[in-house]
N, C-alpha and C. Protein backbone atom coordinates (compact mmCIF):
# COMPACT_ATOMS: atom_id res chain seq x y z
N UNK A 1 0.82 -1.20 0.00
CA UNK A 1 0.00 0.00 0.00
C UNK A 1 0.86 1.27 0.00
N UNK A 2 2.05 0.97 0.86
CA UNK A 2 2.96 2.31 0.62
C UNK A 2 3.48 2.67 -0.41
N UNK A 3 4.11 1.39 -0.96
CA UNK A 3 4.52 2.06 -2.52
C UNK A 3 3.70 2.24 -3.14
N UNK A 4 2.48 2.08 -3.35
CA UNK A 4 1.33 2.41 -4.22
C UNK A 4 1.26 3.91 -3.72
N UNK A 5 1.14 4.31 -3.23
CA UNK A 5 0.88 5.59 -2.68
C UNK A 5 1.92 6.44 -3.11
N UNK A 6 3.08 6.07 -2.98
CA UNK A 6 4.49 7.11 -3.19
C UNK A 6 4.40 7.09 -4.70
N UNK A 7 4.17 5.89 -5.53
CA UNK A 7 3.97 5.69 -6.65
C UNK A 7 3.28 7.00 -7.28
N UNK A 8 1.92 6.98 -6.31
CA UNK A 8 1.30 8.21 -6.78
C UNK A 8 1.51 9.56 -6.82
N UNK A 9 2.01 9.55 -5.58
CA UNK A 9 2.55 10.61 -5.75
C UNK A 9 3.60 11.05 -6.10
N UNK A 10 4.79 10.58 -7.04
CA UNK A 10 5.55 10.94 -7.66
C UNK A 10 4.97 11.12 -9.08
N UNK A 11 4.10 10.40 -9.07
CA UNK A 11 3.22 10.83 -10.44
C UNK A 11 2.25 12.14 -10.46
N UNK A 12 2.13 12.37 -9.39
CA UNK A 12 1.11 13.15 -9.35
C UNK A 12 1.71 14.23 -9.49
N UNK A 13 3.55 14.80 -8.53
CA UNK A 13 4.33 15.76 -8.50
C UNK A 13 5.04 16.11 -9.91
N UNK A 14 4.92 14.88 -10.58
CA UNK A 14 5.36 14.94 -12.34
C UNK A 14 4.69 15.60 -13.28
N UNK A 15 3.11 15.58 -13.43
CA UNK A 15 2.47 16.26 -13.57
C UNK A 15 2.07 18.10 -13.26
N UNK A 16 2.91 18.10 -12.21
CA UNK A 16 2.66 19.44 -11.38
C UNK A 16 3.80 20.39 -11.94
N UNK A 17 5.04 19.72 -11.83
CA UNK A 17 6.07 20.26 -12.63
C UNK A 17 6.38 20.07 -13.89
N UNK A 18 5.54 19.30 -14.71
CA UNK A 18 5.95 19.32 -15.96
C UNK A 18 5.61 20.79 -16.65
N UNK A 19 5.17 21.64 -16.04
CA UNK A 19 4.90 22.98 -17.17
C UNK A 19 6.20 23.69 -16.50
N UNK A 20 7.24 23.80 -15.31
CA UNK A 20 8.18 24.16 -15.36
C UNK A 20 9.06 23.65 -16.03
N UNK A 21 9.29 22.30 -15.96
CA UNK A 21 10.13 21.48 -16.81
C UNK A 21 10.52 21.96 -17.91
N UNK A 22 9.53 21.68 -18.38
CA UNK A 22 9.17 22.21 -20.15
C UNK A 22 9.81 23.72 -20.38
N UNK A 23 9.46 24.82 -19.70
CA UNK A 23 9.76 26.08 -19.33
C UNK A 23 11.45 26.11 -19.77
N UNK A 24 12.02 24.99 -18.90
CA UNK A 24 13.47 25.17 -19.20
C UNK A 24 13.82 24.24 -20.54
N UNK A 25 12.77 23.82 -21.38
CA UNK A 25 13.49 22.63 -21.96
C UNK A 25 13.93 21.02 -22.00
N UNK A 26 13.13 20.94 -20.64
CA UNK A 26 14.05 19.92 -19.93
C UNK A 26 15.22 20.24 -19.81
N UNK A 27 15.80 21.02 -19.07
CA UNK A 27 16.90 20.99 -18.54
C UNK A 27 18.02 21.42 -20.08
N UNK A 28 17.71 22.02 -21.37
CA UNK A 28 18.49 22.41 -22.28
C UNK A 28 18.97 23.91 -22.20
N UNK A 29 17.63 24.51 -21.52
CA UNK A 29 18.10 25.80 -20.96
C UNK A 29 18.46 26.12 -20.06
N UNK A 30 19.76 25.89 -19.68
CA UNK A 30 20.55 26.13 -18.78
C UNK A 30 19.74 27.48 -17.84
N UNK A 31 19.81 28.30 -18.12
CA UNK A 31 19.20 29.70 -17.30
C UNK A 31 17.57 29.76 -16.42
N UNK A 32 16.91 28.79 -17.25
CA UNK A 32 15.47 28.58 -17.04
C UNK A 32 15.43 27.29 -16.30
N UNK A 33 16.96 26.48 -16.44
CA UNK A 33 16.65 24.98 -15.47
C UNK A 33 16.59 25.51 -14.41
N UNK A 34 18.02 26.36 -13.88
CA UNK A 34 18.50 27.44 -12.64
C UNK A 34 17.14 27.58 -11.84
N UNK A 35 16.42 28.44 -12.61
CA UNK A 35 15.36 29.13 -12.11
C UNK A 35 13.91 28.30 -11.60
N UNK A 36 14.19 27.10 -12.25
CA UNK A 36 13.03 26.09 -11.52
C UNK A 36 13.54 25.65 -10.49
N UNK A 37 15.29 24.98 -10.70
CA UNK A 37 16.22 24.14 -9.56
C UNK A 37 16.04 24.77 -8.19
N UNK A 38 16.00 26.23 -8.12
CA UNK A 38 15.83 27.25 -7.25
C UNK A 38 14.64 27.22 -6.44
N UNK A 39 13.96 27.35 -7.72
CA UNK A 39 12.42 27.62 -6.72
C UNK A 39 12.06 26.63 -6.14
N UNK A 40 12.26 24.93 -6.59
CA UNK A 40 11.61 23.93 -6.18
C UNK A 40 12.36 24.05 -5.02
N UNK A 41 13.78 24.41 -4.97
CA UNK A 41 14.51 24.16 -3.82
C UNK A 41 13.88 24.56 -2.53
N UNK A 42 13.25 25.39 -2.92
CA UNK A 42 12.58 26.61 -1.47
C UNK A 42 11.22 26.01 -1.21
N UNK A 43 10.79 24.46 -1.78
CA UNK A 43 9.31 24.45 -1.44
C UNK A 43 9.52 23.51 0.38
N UNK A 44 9.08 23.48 1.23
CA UNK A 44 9.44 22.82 2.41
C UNK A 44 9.05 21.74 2.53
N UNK A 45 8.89 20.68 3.11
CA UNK A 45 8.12 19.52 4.04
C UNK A 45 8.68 18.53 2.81
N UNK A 46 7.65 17.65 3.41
CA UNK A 46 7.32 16.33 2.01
C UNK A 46 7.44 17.05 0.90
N UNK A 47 5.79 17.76 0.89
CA UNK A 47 5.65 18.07 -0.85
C UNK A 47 6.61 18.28 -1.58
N UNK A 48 7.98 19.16 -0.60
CA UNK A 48 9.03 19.53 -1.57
C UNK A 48 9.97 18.90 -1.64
N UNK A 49 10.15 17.78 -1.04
CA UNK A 49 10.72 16.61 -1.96
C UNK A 49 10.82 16.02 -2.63
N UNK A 50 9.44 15.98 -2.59
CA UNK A 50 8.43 15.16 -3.92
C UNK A 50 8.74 16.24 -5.04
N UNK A 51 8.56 17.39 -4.73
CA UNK A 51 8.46 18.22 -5.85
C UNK A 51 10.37 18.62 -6.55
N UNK A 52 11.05 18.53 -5.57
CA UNK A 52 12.56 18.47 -6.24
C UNK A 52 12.80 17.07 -7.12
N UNK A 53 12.55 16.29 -6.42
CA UNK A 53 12.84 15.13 -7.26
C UNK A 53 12.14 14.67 -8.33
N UNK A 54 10.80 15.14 -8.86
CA UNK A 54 10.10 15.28 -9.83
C UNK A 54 10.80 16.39 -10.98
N UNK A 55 11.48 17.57 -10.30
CA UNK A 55 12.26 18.08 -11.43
C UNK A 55 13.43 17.64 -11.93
N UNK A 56 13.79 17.01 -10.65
CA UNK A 56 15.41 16.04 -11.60
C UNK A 56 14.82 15.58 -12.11
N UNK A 57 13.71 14.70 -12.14
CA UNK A 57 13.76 13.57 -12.86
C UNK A 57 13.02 14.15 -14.50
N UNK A 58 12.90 14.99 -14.70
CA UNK A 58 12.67 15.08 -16.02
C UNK A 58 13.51 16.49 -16.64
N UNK A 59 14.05 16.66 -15.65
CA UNK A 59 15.75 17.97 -16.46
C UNK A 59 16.81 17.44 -15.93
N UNK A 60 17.33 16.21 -15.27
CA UNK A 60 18.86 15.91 -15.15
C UNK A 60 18.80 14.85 -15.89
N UNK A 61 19.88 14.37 -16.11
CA UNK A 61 20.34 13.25 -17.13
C UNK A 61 19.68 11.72 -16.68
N UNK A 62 19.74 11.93 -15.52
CA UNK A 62 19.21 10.63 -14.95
C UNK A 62 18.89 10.89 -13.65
N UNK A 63 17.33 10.35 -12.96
CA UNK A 63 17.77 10.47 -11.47
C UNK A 63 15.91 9.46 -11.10
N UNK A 64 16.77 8.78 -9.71
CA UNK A 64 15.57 7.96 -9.21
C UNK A 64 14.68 8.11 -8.73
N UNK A 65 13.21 7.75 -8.56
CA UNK A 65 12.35 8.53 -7.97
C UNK A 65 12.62 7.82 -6.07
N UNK A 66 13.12 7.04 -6.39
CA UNK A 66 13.66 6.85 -4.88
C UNK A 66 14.41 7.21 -4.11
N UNK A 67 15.08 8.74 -5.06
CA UNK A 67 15.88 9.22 -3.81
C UNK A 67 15.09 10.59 -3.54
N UNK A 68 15.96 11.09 -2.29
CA UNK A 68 15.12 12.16 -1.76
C UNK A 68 16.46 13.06 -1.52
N UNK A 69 15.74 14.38 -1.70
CA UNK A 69 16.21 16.00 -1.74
C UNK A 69 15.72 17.01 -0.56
N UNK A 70 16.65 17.42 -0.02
CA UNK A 70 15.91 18.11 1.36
C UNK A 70 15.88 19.57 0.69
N UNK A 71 15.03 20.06 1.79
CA UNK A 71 14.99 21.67 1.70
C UNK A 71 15.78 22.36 0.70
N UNK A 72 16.56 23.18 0.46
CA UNK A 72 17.47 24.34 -0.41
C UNK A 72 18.04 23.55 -0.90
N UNK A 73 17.84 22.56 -1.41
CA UNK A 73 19.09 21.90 -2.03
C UNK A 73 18.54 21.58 -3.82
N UNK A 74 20.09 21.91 -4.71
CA UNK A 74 19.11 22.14 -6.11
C UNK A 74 20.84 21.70 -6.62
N UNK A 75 20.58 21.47 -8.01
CA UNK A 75 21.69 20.69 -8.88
C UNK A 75 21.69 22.20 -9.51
N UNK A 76 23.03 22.93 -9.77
CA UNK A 76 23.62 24.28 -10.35
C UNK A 76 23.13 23.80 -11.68
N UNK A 77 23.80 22.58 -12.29
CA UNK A 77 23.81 22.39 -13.74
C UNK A 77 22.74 21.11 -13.83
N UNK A 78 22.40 20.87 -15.27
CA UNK A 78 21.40 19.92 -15.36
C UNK A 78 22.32 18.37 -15.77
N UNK A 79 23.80 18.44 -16.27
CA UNK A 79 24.46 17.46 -16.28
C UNK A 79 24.64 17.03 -14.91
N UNK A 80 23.87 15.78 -14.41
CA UNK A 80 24.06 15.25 -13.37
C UNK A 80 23.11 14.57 -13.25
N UNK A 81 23.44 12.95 -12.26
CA UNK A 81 22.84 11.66 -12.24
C UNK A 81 22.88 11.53 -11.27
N UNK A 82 21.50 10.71 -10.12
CA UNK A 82 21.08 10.71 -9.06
C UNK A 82 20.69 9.06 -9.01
N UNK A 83 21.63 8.39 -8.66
CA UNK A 83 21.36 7.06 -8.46
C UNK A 83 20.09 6.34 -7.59
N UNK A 84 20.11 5.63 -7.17
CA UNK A 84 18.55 5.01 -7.07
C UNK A 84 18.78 5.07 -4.85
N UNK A 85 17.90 5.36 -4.24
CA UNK A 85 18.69 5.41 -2.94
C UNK A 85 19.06 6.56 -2.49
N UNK A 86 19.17 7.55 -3.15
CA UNK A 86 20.58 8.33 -2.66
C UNK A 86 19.75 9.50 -1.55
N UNK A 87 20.51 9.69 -0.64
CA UNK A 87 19.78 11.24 0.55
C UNK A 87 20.75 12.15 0.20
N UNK A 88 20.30 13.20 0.00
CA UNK A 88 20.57 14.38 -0.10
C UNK A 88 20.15 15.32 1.06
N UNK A 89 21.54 16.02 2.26
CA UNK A 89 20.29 16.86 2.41
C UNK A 89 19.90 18.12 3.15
N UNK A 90 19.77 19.34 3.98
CA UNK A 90 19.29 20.45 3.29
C UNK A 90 20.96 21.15 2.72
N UNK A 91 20.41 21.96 2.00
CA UNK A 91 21.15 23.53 1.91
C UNK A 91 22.59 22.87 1.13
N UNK A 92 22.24 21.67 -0.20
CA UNK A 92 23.40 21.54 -0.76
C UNK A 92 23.50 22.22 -2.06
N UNK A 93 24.76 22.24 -2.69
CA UNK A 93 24.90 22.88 -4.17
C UNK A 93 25.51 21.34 -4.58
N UNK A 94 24.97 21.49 -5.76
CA UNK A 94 25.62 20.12 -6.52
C UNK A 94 25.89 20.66 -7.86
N UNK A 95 26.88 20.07 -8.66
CA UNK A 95 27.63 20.94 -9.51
C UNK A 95 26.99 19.81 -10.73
N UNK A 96 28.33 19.42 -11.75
CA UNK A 96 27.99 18.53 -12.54
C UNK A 96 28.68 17.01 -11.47
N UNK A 97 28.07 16.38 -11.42
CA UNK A 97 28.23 15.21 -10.93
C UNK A 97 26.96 14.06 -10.76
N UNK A 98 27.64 12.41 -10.83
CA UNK A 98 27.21 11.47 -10.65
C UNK A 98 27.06 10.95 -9.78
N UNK A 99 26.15 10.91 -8.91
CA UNK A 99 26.58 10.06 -7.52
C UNK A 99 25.43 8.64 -7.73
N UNK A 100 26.35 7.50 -7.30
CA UNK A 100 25.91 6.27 -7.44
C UNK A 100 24.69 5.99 -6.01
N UNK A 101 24.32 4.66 -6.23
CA UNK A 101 22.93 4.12 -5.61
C UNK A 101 23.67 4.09 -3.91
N UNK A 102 22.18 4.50 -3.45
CA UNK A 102 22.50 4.14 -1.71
C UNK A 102 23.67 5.70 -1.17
N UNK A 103 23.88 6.72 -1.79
CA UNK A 103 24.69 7.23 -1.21
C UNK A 103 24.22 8.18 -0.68
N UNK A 104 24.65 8.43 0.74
CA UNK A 104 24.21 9.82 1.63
C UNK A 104 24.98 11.03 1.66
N UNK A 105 24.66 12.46 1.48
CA UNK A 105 25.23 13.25 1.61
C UNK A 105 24.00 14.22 2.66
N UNK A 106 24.99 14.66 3.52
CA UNK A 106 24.65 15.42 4.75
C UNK A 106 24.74 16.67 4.14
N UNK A 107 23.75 17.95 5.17
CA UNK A 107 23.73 19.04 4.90
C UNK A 107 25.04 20.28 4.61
N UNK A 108 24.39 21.15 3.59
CA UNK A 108 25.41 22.39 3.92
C UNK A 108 26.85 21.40 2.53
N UNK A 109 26.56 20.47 2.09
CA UNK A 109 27.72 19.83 1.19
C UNK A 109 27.75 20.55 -0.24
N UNK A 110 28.83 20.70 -0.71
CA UNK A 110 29.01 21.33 -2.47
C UNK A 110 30.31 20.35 -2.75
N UNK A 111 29.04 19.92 -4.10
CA UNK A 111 30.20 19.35 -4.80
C UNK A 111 29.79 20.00 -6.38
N UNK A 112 31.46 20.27 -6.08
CA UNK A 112 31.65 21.43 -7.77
C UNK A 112 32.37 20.76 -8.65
N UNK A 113 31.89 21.34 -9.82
CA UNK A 113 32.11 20.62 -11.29
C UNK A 113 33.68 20.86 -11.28
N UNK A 114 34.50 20.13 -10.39
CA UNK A 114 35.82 20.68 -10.77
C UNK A 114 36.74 21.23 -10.52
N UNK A 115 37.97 21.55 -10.26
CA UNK A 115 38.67 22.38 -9.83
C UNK A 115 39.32 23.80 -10.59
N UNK A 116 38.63 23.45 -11.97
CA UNK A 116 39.12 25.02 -12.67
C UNK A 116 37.60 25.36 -13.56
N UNK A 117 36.91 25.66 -13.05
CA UNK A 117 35.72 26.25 -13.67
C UNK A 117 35.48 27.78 -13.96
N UNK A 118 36.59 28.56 -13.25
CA UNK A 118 37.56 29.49 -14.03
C UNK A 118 38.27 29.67 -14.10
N UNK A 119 38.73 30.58 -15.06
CA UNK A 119 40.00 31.19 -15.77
C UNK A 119 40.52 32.41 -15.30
N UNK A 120 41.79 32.56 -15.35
CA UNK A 120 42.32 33.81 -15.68
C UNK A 120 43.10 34.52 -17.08
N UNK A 121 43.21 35.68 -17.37
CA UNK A 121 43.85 35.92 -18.75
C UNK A 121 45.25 36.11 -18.08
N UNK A 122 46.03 36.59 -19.31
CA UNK A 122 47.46 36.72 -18.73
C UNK A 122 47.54 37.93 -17.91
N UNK A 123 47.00 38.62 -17.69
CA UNK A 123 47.36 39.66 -17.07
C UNK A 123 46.37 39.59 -15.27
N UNK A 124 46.06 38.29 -15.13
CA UNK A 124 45.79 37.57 -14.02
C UNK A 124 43.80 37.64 -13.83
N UNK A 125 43.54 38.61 -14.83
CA UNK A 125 41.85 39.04 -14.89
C UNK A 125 41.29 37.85 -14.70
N UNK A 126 39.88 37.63 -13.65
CA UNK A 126 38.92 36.59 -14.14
C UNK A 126 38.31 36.89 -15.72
N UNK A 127 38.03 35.24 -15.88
CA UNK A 127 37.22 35.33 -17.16
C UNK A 127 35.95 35.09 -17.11
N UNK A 128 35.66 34.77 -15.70
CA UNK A 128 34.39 34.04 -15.72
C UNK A 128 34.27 32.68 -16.21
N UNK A 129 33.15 31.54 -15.95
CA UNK A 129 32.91 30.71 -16.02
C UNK A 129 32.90 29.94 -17.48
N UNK A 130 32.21 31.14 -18.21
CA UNK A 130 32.13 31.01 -19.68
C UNK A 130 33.57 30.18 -20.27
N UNK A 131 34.78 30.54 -19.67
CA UNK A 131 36.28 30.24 -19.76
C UNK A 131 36.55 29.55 -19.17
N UNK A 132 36.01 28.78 -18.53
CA UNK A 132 36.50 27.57 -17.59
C UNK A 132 36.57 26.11 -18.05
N UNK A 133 36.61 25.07 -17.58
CA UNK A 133 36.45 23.93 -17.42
C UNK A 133 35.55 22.80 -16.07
N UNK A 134 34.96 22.81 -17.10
CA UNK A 134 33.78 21.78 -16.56
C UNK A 134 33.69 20.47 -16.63
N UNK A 135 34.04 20.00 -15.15
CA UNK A 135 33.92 18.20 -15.12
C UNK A 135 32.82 17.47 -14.48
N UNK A 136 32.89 16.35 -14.28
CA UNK A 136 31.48 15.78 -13.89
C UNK A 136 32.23 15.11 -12.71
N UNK A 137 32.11 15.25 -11.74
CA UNK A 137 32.71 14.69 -10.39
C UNK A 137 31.60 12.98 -9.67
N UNK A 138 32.58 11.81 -10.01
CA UNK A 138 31.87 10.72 -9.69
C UNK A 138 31.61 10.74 -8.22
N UNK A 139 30.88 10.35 -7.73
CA UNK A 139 30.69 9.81 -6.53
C UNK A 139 29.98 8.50 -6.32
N UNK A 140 30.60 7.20 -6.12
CA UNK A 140 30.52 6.12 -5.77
C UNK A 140 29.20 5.35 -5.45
N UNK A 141 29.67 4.40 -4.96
CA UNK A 141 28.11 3.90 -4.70
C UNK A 141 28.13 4.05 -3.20
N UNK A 142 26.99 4.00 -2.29
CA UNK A 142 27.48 3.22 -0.76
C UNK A 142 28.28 4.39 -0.28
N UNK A 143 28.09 5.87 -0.27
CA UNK A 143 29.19 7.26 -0.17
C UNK A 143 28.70 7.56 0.80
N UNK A 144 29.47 7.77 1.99
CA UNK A 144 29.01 9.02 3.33
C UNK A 144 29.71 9.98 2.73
N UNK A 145 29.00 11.14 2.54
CA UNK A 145 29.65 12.48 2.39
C UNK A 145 29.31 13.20 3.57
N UNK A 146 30.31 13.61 4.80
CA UNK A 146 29.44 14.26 5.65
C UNK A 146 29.30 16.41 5.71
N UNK A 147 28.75 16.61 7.09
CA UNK A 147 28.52 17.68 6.52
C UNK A 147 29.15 18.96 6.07
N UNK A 148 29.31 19.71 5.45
CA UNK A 148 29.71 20.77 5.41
C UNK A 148 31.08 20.39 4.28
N UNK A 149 31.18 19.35 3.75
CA UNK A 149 32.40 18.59 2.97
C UNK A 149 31.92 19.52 1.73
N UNK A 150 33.22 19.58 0.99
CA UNK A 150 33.25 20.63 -0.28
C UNK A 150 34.14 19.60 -1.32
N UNK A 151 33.47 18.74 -2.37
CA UNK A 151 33.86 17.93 -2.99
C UNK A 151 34.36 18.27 -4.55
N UNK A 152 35.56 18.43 -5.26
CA UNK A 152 35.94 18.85 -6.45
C UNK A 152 36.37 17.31 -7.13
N UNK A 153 36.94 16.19 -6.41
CA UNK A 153 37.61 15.07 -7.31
C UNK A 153 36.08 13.99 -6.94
N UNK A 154 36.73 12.65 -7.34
CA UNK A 154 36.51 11.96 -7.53
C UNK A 154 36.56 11.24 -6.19
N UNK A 155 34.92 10.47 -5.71
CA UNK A 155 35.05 9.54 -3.99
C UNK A 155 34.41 8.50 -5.10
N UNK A 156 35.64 7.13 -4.58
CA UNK A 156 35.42 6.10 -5.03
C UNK A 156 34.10 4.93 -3.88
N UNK A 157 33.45 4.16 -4.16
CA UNK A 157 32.19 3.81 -3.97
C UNK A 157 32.90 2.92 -2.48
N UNK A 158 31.46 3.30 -1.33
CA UNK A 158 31.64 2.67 -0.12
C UNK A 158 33.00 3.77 0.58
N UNK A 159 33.24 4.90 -0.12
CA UNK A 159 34.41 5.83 0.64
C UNK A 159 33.49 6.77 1.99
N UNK A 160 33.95 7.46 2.68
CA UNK A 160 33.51 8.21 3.64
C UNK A 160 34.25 9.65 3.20
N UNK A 161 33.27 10.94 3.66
CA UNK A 161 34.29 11.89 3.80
C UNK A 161 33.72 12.64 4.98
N UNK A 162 34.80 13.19 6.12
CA UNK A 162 34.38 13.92 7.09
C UNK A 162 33.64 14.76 6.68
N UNK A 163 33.13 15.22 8.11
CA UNK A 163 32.08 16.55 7.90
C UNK A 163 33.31 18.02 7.53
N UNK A 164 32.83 18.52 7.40
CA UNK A 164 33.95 19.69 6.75
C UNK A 164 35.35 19.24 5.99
N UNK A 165 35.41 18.13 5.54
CA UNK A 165 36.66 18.11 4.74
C UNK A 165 36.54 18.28 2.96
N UNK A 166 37.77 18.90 2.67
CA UNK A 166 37.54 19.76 1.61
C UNK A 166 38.80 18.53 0.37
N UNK A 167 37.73 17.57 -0.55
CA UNK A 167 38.36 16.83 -1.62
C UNK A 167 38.84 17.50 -2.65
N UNK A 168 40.29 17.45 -2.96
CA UNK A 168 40.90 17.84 -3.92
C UNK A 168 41.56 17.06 -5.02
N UNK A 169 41.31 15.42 -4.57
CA UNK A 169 42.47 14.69 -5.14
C UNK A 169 41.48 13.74 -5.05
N UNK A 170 41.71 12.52 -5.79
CA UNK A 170 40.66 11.39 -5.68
C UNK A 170 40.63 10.21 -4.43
N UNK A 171 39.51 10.31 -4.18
CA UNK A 171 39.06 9.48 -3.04
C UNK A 171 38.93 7.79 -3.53
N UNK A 172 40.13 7.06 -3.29
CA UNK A 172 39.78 5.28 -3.63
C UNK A 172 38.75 4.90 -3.19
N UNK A 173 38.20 4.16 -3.47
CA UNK A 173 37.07 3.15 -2.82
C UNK A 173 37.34 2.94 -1.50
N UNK A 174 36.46 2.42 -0.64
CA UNK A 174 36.57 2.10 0.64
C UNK A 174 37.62 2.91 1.74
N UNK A 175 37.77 4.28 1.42
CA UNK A 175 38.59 5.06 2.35
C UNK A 175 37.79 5.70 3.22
N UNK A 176 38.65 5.90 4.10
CA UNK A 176 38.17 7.00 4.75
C UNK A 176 38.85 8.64 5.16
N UNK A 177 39.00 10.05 5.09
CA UNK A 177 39.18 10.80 4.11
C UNK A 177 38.84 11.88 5.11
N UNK A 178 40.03 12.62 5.64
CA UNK A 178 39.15 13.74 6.56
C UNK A 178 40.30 14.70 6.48
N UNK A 179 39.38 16.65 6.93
CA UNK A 179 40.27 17.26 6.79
C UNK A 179 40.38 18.49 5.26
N UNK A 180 41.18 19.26 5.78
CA UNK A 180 41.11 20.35 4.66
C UNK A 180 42.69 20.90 4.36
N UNK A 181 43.46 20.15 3.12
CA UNK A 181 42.77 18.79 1.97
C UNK A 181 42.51 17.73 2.50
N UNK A 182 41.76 16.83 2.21
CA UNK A 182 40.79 15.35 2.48
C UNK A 182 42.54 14.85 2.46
N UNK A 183 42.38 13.89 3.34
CA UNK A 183 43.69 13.00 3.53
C UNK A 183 42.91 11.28 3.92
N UNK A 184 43.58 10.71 4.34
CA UNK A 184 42.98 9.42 4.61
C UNK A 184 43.31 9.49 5.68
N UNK A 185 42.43 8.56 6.83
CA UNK A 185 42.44 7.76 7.83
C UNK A 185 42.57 7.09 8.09
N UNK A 186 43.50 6.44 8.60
CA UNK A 186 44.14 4.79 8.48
C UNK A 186 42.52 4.34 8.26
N UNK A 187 42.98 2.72 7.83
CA UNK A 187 41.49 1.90 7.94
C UNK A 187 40.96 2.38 6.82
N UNK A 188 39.65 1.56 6.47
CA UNK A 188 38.60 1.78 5.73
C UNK A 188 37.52 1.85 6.26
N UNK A 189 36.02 1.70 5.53
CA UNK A 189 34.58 2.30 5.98
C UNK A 189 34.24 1.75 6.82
N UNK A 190 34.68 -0.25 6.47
CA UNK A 190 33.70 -1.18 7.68
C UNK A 190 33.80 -0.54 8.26
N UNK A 191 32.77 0.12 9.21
CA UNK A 191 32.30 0.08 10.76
C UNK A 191 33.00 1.32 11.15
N UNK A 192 33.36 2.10 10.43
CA UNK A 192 33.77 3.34 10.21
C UNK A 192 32.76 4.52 10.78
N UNK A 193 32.78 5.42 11.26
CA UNK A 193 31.90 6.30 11.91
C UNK A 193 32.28 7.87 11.46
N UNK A 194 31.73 8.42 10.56
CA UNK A 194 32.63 9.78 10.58
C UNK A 194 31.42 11.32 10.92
């Protein structure tokens, strides 16, 4: 009876947002995805979970109706995949990135498309973003990201990352990863607590 019900209502929240959806393109207009990613972000309770994850799921590349999106939390870009499982949750920025099935990320987390998403000219000027480089940052399957962590590389699946530690370099599988730059912790996840 419960999944019948959630059933519905992810159908029902699909329906509700499909005239924003559309608005951006599905997710082709970059400027108009922004502006839905935003607003849904700000809806509160249930409904607006239901209602974030009804907009990934028809402007990001891929994303499950089984995972859930807290409060302020919205994908910057529409390149990005939301594995089946995954918590998200409040007040995150998510850049371009993949994060695999079952993975948790705690509040207040950004993970950015990257470590050079701008430029400078020779005479040291920003260029803005327009000039940058844009990557898609994996994140694993089975991922504690905890809170306040600021993610640019790559966390390999079943890895941990402290709450405030800041990834610059790639995270192996089964590590554990704390600190600003992310370093390892002796040991791995089994039974790992971070």
């Amino acid at each position: 009876m419960r999944s019948l019900l959630k059933s519905a209502l992810n159908a029902i929240f699909l329906l509700f947002v499909a005239p924003l959806a559309a608005l951006s393109g599905f997710g082709r207009i970059e400027s108009l995805y922004v502006f839905g990613a935003q607003w849904c972000a700000m809806i509160p309770g249930l409904p607006g979970d239901y209602m974030r994850i009804a907009f990934c799921r028809l402007t990001l590349e891929a994303c499950s109706p089984e995972s859930r999106l807290q409060f302020g939390t919205f994908f910057a870009h529409p390149q990005a995949r939301i594995g089946k499982g995954v918590y998200i949750g409040s007040y995150c920025v998510l850049g371009r990135t993949s994060i695999g099935d079952r993975t948790q990320i705690a509040s207040h987390v950004q993970i950015l498309s990257g470590k050079k998403q701008h430029g400078r000219d020779a005479d040291g000027r920003m260029l803005g973003a327009d000039h940058g480089r844009f990557e898609t940052i994996l994140i694993g399957e089975d991922c504690w990201i905890g809170a306040g962590a600021i993610v640019m590389a790559e966390v390999g699946a079943g890895s941990t990352v402290g709450a405030g530690a800041v990834v610059t370099r790639p995270v192996p599988p089964c590590s554990v990863v704390v600190g600003n730059p992310a370093k390892p912790l002796g040991g791995t996840t089994s039974g790992a607590t971070t």
